[in-house]
Every structure is written in C-alpha cells, then in structure tokens.
PDB file of N, CA and C in Angstrom:
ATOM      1  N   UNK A   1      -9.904 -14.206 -16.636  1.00  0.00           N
ATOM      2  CA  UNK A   1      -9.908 -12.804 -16.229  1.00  0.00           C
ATOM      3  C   UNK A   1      -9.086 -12.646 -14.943  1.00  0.00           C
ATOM      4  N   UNK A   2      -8.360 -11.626 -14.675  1.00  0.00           N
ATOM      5  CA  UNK A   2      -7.526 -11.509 -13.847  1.00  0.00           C
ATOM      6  C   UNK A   2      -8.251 -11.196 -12.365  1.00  0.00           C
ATOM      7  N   UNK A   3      -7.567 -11.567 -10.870  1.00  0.00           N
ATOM      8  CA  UNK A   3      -8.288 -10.851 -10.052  1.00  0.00           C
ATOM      9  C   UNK A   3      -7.870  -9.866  -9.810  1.00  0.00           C
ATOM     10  N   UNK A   4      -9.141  -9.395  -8.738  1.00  0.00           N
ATOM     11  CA  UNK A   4      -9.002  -7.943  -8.939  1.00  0.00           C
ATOM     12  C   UNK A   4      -7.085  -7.015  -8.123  1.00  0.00           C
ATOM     13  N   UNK A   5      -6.850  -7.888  -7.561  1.00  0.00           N
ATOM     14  CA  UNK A   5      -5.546  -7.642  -6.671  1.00  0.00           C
ATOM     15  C   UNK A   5      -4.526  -8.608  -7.307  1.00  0.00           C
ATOM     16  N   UNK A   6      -4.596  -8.469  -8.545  1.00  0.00           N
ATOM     17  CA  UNK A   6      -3.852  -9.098  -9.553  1.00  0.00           C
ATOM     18  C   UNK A   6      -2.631  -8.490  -9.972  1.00  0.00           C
ATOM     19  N   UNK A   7      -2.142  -7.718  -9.109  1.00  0.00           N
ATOM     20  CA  UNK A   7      -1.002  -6.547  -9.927  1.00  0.00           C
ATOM     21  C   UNK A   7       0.235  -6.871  -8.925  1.00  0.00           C
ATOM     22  N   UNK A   8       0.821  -7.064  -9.766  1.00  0.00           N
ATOM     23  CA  UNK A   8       2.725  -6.974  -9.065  1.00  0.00           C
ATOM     24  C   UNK A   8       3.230  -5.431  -8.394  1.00  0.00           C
ATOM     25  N   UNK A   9       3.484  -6.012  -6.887  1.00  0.00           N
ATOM     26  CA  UNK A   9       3.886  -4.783  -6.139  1.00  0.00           C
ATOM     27  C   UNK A   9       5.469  -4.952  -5.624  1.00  0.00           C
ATOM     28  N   UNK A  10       5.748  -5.977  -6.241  1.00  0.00           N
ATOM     29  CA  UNK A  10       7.315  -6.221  -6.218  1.00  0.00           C
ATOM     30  C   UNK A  10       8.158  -7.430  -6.550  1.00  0.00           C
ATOM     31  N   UNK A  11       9.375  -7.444  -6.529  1.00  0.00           N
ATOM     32  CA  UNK A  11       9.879  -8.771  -7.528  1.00  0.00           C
ATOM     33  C   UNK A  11       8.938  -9.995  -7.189  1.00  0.00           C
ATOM     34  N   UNK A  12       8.816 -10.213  -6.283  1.00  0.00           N
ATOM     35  CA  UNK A  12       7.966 -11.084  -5.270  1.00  0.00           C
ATOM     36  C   UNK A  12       6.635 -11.425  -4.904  1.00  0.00           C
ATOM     37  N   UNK A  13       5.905 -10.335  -4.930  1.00  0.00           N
ATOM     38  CA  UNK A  13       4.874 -10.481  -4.342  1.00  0.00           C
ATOM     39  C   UNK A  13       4.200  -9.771  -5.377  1.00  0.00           C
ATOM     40  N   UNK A  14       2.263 -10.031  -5.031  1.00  0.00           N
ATOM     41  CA  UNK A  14       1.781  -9.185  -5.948  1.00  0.00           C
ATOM     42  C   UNK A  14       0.614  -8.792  -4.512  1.00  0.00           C
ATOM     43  N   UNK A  15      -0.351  -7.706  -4.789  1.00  0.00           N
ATOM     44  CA  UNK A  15      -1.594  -7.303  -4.103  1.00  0.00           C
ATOM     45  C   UNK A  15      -2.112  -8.488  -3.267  1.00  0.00           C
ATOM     46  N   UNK A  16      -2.171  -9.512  -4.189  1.00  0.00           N
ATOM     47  CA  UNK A  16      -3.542 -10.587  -3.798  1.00  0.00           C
ATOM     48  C   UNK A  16      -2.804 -11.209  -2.543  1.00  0.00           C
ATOM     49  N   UNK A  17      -1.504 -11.402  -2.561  1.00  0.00           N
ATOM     50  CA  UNK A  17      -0.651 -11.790  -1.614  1.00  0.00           C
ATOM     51  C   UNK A  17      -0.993 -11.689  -0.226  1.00  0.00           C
ATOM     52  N   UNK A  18      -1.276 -10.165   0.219  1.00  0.00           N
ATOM     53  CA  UNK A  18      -1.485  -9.714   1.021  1.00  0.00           C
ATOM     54  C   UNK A  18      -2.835  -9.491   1.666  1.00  0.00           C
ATOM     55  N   UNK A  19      -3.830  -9.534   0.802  1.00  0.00           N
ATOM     56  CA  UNK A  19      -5.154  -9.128   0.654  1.00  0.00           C
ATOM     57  C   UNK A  19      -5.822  -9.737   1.776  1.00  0.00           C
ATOM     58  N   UNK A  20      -6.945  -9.239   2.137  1.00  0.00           N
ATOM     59  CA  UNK A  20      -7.771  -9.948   3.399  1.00  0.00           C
ATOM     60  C   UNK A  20      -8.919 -11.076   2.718  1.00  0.00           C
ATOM     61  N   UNK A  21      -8.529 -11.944   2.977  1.00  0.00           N
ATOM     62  CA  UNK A  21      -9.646 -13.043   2.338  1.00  0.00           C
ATOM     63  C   UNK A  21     -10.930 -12.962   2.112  1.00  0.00           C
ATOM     64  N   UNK A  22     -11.798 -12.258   3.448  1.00  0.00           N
ATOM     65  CA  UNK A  22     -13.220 -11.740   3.251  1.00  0.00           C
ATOM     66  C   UNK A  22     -13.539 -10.338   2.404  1.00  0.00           C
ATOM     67  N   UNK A  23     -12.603  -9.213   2.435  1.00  0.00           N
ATOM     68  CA  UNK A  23     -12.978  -8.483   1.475  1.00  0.00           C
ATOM     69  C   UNK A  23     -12.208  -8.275   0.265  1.00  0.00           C
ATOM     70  N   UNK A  24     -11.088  -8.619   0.153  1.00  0.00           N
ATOM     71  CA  UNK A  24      -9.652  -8.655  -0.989  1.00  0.00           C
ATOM     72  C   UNK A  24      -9.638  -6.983  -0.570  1.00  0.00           C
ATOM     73  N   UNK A  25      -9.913  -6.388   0.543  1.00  0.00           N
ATOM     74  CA  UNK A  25      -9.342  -5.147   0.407  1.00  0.00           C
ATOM     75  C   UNK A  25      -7.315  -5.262   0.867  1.00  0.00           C
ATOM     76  N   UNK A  26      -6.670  -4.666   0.559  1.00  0.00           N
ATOM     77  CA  UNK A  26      -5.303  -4.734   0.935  1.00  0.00           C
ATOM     78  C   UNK A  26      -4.499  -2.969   1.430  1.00  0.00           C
ATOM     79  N   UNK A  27      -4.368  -3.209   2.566  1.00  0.00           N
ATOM     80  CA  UNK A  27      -2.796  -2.033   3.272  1.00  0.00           C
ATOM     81  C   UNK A  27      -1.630  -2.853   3.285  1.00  0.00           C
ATOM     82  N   UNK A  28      -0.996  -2.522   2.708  1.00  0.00           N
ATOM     83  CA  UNK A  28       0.222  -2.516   3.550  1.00  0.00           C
ATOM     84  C   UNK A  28       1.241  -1.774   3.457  1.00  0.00           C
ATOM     85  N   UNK A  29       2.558  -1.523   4.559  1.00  0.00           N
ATOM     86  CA  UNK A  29       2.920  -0.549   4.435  1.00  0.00           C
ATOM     87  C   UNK A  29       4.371  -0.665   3.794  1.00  0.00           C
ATOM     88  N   UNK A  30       4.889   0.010   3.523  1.00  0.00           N
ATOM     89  CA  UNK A  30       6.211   0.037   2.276  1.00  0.00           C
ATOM     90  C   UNK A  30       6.905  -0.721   2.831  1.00  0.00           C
ATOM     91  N   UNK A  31       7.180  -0.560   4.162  1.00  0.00           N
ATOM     92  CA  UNK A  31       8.135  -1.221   5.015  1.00  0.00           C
ATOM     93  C   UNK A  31       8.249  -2.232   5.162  1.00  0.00           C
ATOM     94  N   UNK A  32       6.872  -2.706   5.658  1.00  0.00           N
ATOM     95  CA  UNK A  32       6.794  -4.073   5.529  1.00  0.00           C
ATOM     96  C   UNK A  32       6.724  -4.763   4.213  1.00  0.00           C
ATOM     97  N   UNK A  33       6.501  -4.374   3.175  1.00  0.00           N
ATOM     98  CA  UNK A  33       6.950  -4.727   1.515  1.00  0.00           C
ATOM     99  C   UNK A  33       8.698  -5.056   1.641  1.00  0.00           C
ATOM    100  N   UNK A  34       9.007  -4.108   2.042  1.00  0.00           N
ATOM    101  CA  UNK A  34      10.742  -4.176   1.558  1.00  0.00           C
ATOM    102  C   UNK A  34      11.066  -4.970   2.388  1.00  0.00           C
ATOM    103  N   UNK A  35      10.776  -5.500   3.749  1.00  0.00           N
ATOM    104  CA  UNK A  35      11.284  -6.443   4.210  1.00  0.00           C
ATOM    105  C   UNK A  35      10.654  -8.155   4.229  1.00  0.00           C
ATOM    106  N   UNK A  36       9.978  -8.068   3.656  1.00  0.00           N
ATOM    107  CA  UNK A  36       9.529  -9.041   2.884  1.00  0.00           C
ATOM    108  C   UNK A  36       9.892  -9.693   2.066  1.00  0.00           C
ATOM    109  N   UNK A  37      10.429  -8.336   0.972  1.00  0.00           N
ATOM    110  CA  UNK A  37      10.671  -8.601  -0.197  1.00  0.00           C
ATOM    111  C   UNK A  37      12.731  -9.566  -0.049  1.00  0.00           C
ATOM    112  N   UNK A  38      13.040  -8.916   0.909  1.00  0.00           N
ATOM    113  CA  UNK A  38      14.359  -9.265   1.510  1.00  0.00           C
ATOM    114  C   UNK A  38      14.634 -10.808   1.685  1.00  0.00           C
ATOM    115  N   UNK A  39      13.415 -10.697   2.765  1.00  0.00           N
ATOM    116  CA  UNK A  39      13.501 -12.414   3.340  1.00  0.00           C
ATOM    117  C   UNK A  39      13.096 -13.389   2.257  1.00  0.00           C
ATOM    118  N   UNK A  40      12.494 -12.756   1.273  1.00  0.00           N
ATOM    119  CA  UNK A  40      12.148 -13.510   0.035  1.00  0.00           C
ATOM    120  C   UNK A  40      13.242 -13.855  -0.754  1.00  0.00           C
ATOM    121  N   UNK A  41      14.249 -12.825  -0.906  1.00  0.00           N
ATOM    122  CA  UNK A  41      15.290 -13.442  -1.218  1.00  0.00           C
ATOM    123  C   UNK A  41      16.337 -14.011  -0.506  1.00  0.00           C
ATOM    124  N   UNK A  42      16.332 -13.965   0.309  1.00  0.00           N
ATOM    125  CA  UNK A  42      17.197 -14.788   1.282  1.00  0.00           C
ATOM    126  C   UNK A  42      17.151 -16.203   1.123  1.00  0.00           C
ATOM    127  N   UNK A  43      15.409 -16.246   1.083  1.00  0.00           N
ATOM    128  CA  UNK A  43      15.003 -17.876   1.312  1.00  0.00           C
ATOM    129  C   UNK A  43      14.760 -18.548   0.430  1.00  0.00           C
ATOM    130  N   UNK A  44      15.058 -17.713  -0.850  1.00  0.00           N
ATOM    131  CA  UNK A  44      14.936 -17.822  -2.328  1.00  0.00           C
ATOM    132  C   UNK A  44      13.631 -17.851  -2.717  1.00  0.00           C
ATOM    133  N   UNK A  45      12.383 -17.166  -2.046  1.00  0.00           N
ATOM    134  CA  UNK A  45      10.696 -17.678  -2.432  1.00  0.00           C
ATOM    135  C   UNK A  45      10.388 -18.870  -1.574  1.00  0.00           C
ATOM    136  N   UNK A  46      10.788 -19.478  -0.452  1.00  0.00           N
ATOM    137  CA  UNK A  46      10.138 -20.775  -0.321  1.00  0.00           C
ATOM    138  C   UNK A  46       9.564 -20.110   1.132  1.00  0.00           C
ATOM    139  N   UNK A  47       8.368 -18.672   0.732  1.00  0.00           N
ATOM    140  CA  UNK A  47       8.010 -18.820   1.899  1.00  0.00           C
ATOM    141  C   UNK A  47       5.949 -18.359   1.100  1.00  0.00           C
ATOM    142  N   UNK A  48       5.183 -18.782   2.560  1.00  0.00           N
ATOM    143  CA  UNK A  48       3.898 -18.184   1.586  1.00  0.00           C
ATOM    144  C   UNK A  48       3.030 -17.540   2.768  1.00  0.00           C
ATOM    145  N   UNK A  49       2.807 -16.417   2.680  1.00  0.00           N
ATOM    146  CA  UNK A  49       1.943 -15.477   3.225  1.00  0.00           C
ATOM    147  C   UNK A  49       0.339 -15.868   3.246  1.00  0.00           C
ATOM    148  N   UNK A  50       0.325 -16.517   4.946  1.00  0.00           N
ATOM    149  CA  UNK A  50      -0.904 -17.064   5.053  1.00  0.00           C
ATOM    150  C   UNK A  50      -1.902 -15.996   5.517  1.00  0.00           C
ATOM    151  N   UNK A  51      -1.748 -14.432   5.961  1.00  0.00           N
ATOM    152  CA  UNK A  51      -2.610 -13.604   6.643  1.00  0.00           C
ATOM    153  C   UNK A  51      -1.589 -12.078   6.552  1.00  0.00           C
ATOM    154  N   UNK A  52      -2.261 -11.727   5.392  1.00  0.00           N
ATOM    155  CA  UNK A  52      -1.751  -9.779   5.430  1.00  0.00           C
ATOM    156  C   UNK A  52      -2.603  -9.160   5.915  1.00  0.00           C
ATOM    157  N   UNK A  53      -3.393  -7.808   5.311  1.00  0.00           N
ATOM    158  CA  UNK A  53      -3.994  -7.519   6.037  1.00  0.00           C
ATOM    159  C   UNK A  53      -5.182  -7.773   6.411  1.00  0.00           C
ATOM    160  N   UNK A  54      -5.936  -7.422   7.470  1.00  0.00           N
ATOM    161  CA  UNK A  54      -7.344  -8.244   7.942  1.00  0.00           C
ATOM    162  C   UNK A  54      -8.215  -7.137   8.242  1.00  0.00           C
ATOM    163  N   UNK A  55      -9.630  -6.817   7.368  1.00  0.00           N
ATOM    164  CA  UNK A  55     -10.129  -6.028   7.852  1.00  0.00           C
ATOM    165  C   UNK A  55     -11.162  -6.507   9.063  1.00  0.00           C
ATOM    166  N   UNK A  56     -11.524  -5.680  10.410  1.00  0.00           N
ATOM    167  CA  UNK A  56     -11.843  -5.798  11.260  1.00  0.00           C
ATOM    168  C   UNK A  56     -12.752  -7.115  11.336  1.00  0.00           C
ATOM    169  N   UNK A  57     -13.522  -7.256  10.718  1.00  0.00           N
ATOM    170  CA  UNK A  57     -14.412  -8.599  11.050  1.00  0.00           C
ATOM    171  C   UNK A  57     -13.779  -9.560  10.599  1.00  0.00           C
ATOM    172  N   UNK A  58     -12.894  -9.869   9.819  1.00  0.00           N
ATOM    173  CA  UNK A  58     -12.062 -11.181   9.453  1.00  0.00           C
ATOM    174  C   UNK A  58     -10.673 -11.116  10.585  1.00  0.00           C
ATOM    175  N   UNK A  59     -10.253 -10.238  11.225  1.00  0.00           N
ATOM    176  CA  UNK A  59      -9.635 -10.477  12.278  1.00  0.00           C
ATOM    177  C   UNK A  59     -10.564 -10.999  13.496  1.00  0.00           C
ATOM    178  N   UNK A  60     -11.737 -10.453  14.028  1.00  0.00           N
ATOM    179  CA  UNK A  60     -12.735 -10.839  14.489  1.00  0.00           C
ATOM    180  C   UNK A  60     -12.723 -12.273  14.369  1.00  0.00           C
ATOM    181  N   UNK A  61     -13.129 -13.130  13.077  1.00  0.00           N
ATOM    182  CA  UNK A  61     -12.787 -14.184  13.175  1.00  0.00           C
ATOM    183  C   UNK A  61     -12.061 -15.377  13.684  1.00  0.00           C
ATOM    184  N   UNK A  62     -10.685 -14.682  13.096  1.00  0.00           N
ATOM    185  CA  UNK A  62      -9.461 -15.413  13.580  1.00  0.00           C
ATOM    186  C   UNK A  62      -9.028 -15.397  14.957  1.00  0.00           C
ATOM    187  N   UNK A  63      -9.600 -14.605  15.964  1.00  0.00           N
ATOM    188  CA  UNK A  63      -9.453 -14.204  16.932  1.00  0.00           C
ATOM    189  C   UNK A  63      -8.161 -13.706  17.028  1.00  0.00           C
ATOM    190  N   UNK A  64      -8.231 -12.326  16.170  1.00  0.00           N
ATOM    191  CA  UNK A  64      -6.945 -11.217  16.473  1.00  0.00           C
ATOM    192  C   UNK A  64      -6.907 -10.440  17.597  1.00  0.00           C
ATOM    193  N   UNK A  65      -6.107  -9.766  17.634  1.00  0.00           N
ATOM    194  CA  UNK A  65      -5.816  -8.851  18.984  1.00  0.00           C
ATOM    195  C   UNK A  65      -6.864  -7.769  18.513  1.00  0.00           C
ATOM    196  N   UNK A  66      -7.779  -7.296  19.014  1.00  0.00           N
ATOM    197  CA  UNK A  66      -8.474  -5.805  18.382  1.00  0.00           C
ATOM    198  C   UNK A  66      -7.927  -4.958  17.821  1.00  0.00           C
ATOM    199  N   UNK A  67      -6.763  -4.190  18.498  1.00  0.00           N
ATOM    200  CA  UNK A  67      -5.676  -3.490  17.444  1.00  0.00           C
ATOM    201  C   UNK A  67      -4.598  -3.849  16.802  1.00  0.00           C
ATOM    202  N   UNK A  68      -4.956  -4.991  16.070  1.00  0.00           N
ATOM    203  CA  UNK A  68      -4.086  -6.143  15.426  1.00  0.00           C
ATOM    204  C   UNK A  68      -3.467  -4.969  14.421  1.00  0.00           C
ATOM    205  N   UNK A  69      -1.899  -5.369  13.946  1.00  0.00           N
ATOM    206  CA  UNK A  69      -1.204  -4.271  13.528  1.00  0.00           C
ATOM    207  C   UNK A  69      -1.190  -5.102  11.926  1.00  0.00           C
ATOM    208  N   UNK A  70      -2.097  -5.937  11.988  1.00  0.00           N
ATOM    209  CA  UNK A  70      -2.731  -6.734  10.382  1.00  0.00           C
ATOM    210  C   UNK A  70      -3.968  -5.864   9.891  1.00  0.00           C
ATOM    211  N   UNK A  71      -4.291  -5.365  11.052  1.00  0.00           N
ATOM    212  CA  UNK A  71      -5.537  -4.273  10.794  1.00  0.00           C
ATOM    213  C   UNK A  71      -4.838  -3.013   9.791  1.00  0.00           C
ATOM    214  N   UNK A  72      -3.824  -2.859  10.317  1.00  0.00           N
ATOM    215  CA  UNK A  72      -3.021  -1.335   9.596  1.00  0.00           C
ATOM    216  C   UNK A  72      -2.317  -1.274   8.624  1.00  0.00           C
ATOM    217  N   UNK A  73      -2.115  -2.852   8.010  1.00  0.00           N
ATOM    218  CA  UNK A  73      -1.155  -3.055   6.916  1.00  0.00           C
ATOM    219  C   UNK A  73       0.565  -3.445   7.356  1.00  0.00           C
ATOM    220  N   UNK A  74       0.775  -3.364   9.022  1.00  0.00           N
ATOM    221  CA  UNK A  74       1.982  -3.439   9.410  1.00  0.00           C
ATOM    222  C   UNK A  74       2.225  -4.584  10.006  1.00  0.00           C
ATOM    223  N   UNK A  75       1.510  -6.139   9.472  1.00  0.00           N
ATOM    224  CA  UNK A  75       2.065  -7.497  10.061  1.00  0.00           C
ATOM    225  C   UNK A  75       2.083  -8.330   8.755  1.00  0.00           C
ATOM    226  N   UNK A  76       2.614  -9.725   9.235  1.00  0.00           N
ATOM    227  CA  UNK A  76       1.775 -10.973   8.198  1.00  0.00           C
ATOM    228  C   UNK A  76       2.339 -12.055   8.924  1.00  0.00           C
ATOM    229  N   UNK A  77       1.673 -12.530   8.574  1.00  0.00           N
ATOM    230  CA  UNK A  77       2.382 -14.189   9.041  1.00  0.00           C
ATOM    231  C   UNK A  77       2.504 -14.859   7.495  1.00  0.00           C
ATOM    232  N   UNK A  78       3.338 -15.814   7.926  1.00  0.00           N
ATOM    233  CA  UNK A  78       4.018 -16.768   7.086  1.00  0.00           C
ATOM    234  C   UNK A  78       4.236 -18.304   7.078  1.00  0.00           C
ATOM    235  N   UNK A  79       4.184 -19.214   5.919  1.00  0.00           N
ATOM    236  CA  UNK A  79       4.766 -20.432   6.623  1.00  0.00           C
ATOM    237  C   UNK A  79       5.895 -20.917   5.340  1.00  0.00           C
ATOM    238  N   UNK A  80       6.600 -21.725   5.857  1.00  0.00           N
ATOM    239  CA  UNK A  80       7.736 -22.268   4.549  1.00  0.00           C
ATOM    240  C   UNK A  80       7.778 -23.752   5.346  1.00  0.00           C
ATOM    241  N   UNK A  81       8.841 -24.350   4.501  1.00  0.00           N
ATOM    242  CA  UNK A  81       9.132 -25.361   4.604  1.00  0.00           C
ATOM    243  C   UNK A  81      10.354 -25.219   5.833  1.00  0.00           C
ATOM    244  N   UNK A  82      11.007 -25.114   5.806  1.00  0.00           N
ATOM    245  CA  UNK A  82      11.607 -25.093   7.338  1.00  0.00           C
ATOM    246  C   UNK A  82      11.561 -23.586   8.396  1.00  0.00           C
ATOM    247  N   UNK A  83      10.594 -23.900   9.022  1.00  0.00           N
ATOM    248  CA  UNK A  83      10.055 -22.468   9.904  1.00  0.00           C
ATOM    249  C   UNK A  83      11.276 -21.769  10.393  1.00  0.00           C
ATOM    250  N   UNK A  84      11.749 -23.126  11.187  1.00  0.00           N
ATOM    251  CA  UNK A  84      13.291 -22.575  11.686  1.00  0.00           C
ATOM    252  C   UNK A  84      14.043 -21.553  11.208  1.00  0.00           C
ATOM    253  N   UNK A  85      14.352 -22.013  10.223  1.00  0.00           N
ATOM    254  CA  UNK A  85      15.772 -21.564   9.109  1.00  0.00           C
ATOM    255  C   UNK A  85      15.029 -20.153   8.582  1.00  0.00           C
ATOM    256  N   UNK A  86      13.689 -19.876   8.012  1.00  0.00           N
ATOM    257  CA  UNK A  86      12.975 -18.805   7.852  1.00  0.00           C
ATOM    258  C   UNK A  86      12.993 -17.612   9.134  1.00  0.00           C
ATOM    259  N   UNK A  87      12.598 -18.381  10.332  1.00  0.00           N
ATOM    260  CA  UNK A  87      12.864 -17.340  11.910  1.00  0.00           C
ATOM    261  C   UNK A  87      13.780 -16.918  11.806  1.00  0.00           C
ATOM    262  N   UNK A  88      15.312 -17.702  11.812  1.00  0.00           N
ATOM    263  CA  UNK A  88      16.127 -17.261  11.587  1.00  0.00           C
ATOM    264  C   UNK A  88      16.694 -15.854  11.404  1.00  0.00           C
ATOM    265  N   UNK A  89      16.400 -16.159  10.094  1.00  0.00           N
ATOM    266  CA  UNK A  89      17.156 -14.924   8.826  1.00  0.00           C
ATOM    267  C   UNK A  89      16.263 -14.251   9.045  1.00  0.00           C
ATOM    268  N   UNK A  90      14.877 -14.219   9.587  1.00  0.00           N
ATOM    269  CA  UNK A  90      13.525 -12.784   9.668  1.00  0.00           C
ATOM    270  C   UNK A  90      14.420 -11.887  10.560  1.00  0.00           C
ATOM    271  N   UNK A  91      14.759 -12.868  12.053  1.00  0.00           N
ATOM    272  CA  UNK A  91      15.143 -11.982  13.373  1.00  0.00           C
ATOM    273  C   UNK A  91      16.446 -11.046  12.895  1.00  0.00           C
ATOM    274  N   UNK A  92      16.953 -11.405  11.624  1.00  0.00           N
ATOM    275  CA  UNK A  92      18.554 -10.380  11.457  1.00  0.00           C
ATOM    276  C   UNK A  92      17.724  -9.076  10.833  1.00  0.00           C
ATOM    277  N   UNK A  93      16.219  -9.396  10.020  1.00  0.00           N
ATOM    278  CA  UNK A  93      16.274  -8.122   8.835  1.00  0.00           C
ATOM    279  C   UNK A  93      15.751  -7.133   9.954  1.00  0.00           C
ATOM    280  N   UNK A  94      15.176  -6.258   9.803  1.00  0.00           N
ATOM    281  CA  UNK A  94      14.375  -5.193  10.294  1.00  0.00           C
ATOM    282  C   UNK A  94      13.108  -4.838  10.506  1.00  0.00           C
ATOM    283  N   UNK A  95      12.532  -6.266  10.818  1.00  0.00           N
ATOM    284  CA  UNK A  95      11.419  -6.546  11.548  1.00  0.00           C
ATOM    285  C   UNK A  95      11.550  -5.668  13.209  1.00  0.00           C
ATOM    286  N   UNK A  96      10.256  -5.502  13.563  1.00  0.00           N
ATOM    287  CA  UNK A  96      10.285  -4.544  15.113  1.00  0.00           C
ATOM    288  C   UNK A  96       9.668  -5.905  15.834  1.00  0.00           C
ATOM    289  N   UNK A  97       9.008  -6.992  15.477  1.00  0.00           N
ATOM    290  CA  UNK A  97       8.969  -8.083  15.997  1.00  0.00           C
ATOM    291  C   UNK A  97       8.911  -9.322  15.613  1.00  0.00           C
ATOM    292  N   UNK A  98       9.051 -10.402  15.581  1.00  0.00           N
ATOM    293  CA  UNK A  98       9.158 -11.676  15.122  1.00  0.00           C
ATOM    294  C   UNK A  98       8.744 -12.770  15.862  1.00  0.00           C
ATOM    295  N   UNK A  99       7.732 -13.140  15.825  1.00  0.00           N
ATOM    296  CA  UNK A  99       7.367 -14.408  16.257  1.00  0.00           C
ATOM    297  C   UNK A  99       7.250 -16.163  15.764  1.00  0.00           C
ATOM    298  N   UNK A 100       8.033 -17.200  16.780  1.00  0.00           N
ATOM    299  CA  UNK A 100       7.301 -18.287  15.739  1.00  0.00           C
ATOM    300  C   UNK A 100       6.483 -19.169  16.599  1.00  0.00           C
ATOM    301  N   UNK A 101       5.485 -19.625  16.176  1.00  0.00           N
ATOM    302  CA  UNK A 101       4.601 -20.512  16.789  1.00  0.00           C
ATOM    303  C   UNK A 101       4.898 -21.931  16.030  1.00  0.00           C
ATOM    304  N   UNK A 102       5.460 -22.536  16.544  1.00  0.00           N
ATOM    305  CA  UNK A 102       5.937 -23.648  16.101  1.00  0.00           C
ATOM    306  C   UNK A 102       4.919 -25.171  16.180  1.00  0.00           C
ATOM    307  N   UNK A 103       3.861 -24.496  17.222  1.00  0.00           N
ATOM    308  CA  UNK A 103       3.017 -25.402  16.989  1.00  0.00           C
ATOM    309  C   UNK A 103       1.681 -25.478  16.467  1.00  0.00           C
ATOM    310  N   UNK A 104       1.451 -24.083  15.832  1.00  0.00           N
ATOM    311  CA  UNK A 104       0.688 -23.730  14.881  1.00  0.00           C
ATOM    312  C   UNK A 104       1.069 -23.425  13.325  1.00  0.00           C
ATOM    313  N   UNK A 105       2.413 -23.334  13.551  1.00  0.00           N
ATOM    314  CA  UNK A 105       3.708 -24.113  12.032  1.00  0.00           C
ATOM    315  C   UNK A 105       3.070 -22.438  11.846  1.00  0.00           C
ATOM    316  N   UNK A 106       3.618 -21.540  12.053  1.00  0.00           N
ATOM    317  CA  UNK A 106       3.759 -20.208  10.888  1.00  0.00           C
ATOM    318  C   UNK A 106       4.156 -19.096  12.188  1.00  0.00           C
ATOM    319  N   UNK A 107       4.478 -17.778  11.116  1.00  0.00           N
ATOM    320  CA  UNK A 107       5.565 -16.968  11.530  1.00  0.00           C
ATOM    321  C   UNK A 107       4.728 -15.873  11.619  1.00  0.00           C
ATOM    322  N   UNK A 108       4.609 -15.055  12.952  1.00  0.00           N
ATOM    323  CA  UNK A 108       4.546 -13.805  12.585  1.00  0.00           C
ATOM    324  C   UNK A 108       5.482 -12.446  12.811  1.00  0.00           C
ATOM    325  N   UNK A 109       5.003 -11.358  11.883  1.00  0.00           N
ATOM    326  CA  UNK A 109       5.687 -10.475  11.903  1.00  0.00           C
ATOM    327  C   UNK A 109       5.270  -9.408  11.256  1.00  0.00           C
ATOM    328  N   UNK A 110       6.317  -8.063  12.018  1.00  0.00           N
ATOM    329  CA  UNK A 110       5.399  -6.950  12.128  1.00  0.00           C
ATOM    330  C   UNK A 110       6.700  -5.900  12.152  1.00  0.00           C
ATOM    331  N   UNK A 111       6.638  -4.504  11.351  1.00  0.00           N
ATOM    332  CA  UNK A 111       7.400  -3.458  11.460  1.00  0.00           C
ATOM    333  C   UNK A 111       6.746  -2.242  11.679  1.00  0.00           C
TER     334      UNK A 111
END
C-alpha cells in the first residue's frame, strides 16, 4: 500500500521527500520545488533530502532556530556524495541562502 505522501510533485521528487518525519505533514513552497528540482538536475539525482519541512515539535527536537524557515516550507537540507561540488552549483541557482556544514556532512538551504 502506498504512503500516504506517496505522490510525485515533480520530475524528481515526490511529497514524502519533503515531509516531516514525526507527522508526514508537508509545506513547501513552489520555489523552493523549482530550485531543487534544478540542482537535481545539475547533479544528475545524486543528492538526498535529509530535513524538509519540520513541524514545530520535531524542529524542537533537532534543535532548530524557533522561526526555522523549515517550519514554513521555505528550507531543506541535503547530503550527496561530494558536498563540495553540490555547494557549488546550489550557490549559482536562486537560493536566498546556502549553507555547508562540512562537518556535519549536509547542506542547507533556503529561498
């Protein structure tokens, strides 16, 4: 049986992708879809979306910022096989910020 955030929201990605682990509820916003969907092809798929959106107590958890912009549907982080080369090509698309934590190995980002 399928889950419930089982539906394709673009060449790339589907709902569950994004979804918050404690409730599978999912925002996100177009924007951040299309530029996603970009760097996905850039990097040909070799990237995987470890944190979309987070509703308040599962950011709570992770120890997010309180007005974490994962709260609103407008971040995610990421990890691939070469972080580098992924930072990269993020900082050209139309991201409003880009971060890499290189020693927590994943990417974030936010429009």
């Amino acid at each position: 049986m399928p889950e419930i955030n089982d539906i394709k929201i673009s060449k790339n990605f589907y709902l569950k992708d994004f979804q918050c682990p404690c409730c599978k509820k999912v925002i996100i916003h177009p924007s951040l879809l299309d530029e996603m969907e970009k760097l996905s092809a850039m990097v040909k798929g070799k990237i995987k979306i470890t944190s979309g959106y987070r509703c308040e107590k599962h950011n709570k958890e992770v120890g997010g910022v309180p007005n974490s912009k994962h709260m609103k549907g407008l971040a995610c982080d990421i990890t691939a096989t070469d972080l580098q080369e992924v930072y990269n090509i993020a900082k050209k698309l139309k991201f409003s910020f880009v971060k890499l934590d290189e020693k927590k190995k994943y990417i974030h980002m936010e429009v």
